[in-house]
N, C-alpha and C. Protein backbone atom coordinates (compact mmCIF):
# COMPACT_ATOMS: atom_id res chain seq x y z
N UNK A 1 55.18 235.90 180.49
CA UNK A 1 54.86 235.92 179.06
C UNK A 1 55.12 234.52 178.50
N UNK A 2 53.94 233.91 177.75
CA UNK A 2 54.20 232.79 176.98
C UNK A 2 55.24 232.29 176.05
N UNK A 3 55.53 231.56 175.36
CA UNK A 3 56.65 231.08 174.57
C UNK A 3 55.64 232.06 173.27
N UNK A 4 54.79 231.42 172.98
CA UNK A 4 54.29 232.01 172.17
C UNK A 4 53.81 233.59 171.59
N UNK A 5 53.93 234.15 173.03
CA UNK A 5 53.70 235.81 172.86
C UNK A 5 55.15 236.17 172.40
N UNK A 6 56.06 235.73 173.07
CA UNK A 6 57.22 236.46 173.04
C UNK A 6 58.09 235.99 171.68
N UNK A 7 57.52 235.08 170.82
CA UNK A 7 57.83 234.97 169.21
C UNK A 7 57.00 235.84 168.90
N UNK A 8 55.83 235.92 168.90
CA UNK A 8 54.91 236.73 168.12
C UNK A 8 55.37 238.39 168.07
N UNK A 9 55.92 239.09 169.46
CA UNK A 9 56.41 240.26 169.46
C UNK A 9 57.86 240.21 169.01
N UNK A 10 58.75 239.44 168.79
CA UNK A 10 59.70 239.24 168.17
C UNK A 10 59.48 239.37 166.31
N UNK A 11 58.38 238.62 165.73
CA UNK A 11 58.10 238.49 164.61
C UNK A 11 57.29 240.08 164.26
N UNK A 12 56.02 239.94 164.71
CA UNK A 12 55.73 241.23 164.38
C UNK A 12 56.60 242.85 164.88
N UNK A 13 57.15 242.55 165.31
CA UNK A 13 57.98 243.75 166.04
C UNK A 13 59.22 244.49 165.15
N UNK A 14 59.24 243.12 164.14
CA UNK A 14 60.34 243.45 162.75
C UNK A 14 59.52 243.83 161.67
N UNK A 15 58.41 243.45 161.60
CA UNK A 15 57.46 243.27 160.40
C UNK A 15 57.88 244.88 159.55
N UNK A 16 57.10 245.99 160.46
CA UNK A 16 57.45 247.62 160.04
C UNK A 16 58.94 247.89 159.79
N UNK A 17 59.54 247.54 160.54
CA UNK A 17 60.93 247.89 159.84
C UNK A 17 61.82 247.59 158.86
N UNK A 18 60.99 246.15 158.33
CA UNK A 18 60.95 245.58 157.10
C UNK A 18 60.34 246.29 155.96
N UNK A 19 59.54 246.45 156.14
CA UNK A 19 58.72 247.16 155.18
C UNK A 19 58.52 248.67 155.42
N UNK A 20 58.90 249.67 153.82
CA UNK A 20 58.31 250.85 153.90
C UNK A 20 56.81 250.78 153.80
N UNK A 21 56.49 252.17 154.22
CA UNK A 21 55.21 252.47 153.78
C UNK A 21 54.58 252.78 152.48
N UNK A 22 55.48 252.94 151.80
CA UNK A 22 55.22 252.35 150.24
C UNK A 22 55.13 251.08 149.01
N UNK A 23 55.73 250.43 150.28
CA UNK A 23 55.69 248.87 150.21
C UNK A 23 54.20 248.57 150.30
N UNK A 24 53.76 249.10 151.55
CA UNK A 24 52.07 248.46 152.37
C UNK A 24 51.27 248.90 151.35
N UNK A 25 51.36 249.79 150.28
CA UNK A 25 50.32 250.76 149.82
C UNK A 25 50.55 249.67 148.51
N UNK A 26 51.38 249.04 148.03
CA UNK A 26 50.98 248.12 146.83
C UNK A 26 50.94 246.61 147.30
N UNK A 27 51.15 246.38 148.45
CA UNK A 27 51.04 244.91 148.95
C UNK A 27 49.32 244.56 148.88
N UNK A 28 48.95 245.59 149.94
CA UNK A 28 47.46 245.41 150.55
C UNK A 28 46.33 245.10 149.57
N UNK A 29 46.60 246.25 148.28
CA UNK A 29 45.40 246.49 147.23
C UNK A 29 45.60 244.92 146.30
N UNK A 30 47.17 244.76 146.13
CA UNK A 30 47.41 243.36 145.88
C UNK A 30 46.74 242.17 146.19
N UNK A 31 46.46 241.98 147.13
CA UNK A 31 46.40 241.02 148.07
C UNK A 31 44.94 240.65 147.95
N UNK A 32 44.39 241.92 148.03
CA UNK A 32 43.05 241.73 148.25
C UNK A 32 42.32 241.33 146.97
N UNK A 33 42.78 241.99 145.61
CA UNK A 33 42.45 241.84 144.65
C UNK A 33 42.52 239.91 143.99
N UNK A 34 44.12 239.73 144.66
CA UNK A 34 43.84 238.40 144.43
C UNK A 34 43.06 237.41 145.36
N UNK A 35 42.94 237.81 146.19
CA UNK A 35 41.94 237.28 147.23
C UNK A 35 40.02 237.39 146.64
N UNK A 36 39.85 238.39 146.23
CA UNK A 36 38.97 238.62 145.28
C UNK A 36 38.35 237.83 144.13
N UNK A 37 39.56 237.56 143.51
CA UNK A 37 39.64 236.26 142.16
C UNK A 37 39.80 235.41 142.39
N UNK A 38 40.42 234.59 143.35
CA UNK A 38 40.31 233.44 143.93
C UNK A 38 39.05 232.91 144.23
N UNK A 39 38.40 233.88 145.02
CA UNK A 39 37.24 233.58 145.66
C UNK A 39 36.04 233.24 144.60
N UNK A 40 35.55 234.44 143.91
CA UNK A 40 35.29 234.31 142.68
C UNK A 40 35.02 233.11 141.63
N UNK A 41 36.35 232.94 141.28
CA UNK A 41 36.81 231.54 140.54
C UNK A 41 36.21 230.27 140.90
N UNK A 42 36.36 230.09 142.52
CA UNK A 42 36.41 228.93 143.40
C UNK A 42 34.46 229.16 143.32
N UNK A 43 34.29 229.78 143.36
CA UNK A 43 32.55 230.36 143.58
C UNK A 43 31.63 229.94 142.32
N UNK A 44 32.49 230.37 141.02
CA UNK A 44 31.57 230.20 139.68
C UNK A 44 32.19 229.12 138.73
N UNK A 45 33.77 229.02 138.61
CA UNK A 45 34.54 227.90 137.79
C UNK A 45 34.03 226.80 138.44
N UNK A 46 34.75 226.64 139.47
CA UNK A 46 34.88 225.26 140.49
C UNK A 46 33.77 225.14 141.21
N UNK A 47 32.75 225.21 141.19
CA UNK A 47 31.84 225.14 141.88
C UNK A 47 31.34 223.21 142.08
N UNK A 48 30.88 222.89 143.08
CA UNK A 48 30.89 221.70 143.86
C UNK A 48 29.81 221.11 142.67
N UNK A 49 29.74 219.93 142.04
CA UNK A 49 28.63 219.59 141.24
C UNK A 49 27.91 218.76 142.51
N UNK A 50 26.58 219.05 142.30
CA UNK A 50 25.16 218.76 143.27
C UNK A 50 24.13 218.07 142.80
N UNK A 51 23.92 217.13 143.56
CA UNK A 51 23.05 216.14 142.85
C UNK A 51 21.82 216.38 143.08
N UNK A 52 20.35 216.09 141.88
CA UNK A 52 19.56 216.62 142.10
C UNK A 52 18.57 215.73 142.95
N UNK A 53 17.76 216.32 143.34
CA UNK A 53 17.09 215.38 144.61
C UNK A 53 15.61 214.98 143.82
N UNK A 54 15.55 213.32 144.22
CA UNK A 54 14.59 212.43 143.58
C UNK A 54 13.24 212.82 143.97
């Protein structure tokens, strides 16, 4: 096993026992929602200014 597998099952292997399952049920919808508006934002606010072609 790699250096790297055997952090990864170390890290994720705590993850659940960290967290209830009532935890996951307001993290996820969270997450996504701001992931959502970000995207959004970055899509219609910030959008790249484009120069028009001669």
């Amino acid at each position: 096993m790699s250096f790297a597998t055997y952090y990864m099952h170390l890290i994720f292997g705590r993850i659940p026992s960290m967290m209830s399952s009532d935890l996951i049920l307001y993290i996820v919808p969270a997450l996504t929602i701001s992931i959502l508006f970000f995207s959004l934002k970055i899509m219609f606010f910030n959008s790249p200014k484009l120069r028009k072609v001669k």
